[in-house]
PDB file of N, CA and C in Angstrom:
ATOM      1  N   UNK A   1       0.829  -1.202   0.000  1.00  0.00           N
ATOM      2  CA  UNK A   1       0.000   0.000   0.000  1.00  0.00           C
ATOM      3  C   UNK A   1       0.870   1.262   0.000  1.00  0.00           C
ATOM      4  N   UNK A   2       2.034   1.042   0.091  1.00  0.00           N
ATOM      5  CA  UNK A   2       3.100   2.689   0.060  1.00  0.00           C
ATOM      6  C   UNK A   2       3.014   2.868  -0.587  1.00  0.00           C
ATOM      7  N   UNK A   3       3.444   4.200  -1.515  1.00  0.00           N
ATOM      8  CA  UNK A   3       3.320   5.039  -2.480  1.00  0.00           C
ATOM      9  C   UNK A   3       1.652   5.060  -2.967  1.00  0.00           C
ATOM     10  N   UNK A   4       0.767   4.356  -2.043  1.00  0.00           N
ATOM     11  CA  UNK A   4      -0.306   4.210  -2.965  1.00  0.00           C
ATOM     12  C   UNK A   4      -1.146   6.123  -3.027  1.00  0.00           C
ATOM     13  N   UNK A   5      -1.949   6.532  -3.943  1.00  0.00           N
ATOM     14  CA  UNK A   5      -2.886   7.554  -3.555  1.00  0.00           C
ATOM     15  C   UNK A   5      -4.038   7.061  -2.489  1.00  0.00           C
ATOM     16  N   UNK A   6      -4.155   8.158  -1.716  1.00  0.00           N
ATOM     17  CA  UNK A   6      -5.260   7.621  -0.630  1.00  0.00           C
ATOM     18  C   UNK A   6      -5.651   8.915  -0.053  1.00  0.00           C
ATOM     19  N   UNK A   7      -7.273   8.555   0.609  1.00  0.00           N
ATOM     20  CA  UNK A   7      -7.624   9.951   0.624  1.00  0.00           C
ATOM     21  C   UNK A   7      -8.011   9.686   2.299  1.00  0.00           C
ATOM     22  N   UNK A   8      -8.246  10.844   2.873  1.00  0.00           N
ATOM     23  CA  UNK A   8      -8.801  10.350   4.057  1.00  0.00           C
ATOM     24  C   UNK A   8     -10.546  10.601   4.691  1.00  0.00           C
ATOM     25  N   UNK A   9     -10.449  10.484   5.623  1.00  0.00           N
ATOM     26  CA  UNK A   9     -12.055  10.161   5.767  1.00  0.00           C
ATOM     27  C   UNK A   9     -12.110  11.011   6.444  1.00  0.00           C
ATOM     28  N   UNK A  10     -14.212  11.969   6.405  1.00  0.00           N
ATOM     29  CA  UNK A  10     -13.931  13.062   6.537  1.00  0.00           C
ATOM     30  C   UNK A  10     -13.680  13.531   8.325  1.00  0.00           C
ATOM     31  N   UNK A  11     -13.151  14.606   8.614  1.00  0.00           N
ATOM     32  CA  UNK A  11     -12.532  15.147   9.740  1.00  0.00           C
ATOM     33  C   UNK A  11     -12.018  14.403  10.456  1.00  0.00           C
ATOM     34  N   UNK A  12     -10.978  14.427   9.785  1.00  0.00           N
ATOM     35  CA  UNK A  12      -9.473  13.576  10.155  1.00  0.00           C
ATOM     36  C   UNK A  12      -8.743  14.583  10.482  1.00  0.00           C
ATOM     37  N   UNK A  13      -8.128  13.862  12.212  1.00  0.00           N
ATOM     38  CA  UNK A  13      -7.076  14.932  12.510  1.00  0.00           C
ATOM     39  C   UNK A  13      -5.577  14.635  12.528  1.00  0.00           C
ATOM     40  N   UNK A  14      -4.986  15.087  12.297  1.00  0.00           N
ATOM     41  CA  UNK A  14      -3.247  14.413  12.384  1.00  0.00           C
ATOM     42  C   UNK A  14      -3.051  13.969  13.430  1.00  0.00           C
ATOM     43  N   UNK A  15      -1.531  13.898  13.868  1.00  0.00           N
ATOM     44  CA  UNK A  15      -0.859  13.735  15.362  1.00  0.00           C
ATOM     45  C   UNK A  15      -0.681  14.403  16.471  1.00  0.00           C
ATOM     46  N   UNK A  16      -1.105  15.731  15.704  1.00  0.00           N
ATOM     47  CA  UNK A  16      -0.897  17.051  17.274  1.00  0.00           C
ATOM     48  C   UNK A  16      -2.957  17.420  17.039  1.00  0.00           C
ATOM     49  N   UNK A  17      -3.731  16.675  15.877  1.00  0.00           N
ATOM     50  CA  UNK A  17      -5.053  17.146  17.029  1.00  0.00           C
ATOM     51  C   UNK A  17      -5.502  17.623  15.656  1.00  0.00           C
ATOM     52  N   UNK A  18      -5.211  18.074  14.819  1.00  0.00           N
ATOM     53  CA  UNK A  18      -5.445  19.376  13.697  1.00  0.00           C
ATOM     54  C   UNK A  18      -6.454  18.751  12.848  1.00  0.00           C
ATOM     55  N   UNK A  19      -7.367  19.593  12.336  1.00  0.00           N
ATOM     56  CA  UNK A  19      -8.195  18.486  10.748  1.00  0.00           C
ATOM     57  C   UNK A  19      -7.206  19.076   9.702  1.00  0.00           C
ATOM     58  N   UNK A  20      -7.455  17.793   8.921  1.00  0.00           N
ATOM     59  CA  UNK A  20      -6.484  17.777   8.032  1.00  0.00           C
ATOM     60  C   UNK A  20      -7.276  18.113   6.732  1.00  0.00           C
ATOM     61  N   UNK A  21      -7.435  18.925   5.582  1.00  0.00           N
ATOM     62  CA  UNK A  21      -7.890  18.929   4.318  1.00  0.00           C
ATOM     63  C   UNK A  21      -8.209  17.957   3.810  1.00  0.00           C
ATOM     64  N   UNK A  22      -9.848  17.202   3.267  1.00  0.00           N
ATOM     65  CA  UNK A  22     -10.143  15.958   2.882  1.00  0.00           C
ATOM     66  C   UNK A  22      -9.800  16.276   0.838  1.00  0.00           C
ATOM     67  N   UNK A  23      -8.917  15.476   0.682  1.00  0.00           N
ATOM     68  CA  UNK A  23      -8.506  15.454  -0.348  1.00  0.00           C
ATOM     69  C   UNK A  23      -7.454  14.258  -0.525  1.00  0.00           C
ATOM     70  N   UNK A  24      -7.434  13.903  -2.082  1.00  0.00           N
ATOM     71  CA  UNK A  24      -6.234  12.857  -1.795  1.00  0.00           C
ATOM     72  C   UNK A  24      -4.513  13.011  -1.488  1.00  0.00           C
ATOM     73  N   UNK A  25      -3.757  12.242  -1.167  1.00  0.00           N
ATOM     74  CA  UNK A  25      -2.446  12.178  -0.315  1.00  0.00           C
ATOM     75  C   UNK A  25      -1.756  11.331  -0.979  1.00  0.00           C
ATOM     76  N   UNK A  26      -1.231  11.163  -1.240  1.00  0.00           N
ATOM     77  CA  UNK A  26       0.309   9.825  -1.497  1.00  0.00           C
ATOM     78  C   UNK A  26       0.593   9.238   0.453  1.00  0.00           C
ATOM     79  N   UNK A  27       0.591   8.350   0.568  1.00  0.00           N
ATOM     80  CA  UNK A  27       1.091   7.155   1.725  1.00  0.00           C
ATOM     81  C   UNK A  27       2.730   6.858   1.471  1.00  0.00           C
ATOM     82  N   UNK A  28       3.201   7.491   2.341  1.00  0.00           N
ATOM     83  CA  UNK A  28       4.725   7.287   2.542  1.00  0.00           C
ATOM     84  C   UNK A  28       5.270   5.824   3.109  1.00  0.00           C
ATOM     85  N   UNK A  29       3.962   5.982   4.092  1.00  0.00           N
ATOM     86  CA  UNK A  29       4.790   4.360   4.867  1.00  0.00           C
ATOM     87  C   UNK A  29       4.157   4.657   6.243  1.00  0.00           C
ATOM     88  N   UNK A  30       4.507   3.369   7.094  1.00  0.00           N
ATOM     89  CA  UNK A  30       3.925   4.042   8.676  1.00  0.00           C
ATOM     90  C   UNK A  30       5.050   3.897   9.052  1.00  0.00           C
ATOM     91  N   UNK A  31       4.937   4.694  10.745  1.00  0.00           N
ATOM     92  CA  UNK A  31       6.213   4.260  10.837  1.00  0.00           C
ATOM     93  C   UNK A  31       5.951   3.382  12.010  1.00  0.00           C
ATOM     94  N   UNK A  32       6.967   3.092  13.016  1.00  0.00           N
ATOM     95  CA  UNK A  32       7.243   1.905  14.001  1.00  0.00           C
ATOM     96  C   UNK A  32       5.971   2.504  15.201  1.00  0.00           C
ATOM     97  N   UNK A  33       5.822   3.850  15.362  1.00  0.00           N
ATOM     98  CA  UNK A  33       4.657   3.979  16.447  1.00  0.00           C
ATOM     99  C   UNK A  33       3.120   3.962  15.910  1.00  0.00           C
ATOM    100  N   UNK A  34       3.169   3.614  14.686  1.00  0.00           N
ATOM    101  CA  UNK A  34       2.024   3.391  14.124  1.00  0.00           C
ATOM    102  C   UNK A  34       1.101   4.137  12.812  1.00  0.00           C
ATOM    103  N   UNK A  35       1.887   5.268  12.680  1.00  0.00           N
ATOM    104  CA  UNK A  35       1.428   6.688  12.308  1.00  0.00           C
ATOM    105  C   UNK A  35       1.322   6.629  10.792  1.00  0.00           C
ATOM    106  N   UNK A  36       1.048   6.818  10.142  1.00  0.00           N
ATOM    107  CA  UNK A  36       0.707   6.557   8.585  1.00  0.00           C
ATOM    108  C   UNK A  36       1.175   8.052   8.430  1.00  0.00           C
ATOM    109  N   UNK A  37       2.155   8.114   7.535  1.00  0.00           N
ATOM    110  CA  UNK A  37       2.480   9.236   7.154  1.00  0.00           C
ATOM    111  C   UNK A  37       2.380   9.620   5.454  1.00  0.00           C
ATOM    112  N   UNK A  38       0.978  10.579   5.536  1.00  0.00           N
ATOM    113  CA  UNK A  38       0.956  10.972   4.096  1.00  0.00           C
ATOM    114  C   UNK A  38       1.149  12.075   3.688  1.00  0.00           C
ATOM    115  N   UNK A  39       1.169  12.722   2.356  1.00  0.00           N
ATOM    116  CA  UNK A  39       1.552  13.547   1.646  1.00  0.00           C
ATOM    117  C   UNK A  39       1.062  13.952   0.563  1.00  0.00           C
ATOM    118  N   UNK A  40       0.595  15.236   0.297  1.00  0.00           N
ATOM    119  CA  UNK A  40       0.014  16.512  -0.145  1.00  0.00           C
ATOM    120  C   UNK A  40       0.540  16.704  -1.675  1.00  0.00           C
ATOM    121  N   UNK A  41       2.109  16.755  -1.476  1.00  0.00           N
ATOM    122  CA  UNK A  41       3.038  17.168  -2.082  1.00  0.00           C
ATOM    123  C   UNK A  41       4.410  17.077  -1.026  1.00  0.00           C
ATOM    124  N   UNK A  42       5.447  18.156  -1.855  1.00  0.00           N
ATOM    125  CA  UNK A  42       6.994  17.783  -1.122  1.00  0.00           C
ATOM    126  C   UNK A  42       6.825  18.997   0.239  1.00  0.00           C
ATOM    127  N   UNK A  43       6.069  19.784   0.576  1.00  0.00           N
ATOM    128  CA  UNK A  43       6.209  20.671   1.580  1.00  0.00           C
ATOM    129  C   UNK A  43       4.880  20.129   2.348  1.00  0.00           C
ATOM    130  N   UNK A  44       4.171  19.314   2.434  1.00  0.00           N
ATOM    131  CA  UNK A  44       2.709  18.988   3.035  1.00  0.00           C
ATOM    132  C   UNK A  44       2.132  17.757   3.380  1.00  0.00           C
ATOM    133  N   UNK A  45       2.679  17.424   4.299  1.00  0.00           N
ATOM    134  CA  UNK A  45       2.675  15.810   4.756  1.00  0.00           C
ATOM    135  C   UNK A  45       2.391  16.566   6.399  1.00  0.00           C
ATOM    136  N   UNK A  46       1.421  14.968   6.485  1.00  0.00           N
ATOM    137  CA  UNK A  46       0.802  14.670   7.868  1.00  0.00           C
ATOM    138  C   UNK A  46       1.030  13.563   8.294  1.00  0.00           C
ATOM    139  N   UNK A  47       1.121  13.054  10.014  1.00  0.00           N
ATOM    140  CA  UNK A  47       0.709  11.757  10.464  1.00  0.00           C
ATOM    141  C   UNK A  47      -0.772  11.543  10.623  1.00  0.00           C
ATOM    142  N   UNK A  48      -1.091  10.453  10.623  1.00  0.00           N
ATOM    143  CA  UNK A  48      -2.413  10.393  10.652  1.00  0.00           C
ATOM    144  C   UNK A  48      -2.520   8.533  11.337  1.00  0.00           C
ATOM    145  N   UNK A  49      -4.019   8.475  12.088  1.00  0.00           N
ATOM    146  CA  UNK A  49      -4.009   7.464  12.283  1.00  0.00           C
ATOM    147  C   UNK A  49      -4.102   6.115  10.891  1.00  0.00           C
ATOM    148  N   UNK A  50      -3.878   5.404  10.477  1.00  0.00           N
ATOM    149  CA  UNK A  50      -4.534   4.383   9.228  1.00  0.00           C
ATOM    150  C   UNK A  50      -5.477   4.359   9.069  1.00  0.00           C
ATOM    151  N   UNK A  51      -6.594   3.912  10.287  1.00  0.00           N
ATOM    152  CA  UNK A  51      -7.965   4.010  10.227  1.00  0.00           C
ATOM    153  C   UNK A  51      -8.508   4.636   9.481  1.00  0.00           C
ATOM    154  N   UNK A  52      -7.686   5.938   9.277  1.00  0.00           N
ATOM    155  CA  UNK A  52      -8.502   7.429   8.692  1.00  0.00           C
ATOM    156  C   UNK A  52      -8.129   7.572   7.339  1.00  0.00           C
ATOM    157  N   UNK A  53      -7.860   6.008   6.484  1.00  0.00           N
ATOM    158  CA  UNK A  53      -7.388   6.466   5.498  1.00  0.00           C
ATOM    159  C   UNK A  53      -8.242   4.920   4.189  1.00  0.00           C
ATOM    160  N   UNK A  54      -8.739   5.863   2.872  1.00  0.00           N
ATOM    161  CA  UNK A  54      -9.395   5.067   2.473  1.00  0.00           C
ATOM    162  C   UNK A  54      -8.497   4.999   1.000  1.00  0.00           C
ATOM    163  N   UNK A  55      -8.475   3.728   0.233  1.00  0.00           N
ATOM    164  CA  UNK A  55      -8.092   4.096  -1.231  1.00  0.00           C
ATOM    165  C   UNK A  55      -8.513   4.800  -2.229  1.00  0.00           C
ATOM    166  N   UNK A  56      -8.033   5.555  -3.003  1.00  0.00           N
ATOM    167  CA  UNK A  56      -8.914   6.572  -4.180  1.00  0.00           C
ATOM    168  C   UNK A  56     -10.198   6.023  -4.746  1.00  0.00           C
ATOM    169  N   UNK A  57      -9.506   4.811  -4.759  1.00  0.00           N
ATOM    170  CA  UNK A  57     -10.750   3.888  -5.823  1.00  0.00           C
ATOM    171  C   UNK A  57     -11.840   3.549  -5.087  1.00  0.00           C
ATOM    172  N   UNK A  58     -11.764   2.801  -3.712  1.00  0.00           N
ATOM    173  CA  UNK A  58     -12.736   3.369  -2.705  1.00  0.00           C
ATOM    174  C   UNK A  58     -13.835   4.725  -3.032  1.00  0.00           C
ATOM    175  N   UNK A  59     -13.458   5.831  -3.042  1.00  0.00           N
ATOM    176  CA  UNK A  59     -13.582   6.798  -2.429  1.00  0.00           C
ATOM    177  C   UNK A  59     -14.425   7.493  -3.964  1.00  0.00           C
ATOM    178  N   UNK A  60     -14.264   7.117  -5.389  1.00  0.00           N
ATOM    179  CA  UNK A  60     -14.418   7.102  -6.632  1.00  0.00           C
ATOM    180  C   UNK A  60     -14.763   8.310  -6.930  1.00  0.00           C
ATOM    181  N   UNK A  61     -15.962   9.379  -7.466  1.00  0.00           N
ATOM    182  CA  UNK A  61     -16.436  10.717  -7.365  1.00  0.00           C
ATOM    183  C   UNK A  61     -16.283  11.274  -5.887  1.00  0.00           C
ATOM    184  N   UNK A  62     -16.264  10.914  -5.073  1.00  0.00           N
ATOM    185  CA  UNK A  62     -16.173  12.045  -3.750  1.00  0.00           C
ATOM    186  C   UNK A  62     -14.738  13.019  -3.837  1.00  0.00           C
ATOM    187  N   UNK A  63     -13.861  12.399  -4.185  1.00  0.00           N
ATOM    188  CA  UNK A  63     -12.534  13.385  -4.056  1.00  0.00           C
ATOM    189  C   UNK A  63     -12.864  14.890  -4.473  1.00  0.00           C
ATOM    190  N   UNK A  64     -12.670  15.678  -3.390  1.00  0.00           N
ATOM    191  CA  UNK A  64     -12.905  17.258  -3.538  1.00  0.00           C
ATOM    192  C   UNK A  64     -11.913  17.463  -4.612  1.00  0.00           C
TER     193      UNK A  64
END
């Protein structure tokens, strides 16, 4: 599932609490404390729980 596109589900908050913009992300990887770390682009990456994260194709017309 790394590198996959993935979007998240709506009002999703990162690791410090924040909602995160529902739109799709690139999936970096998790890391060892659990954290799914995705990405926006090269300046806009979040942790996020997994739970909170669905595949594009899943997700089909909803992507804002």
């Amino acid at each position: 599932m790394t590198g996959q596109d993935v979007a998240v589900k709506p009002e999703t908050r990162n690791h410090k609490g924040f909602f995160i913009q529902d739109t799709s992300y690139k999936l970096m990887g998790i890391d060892e404390a659990g954290w799914a770390l995705i990405c926006f682009d090269e300046a806009v990456c979040h942790y996020v729980d997994p739970e909170s994260l669905e595949s594009c194709e899943e997700m089909g017309d909803n992507l804002v």
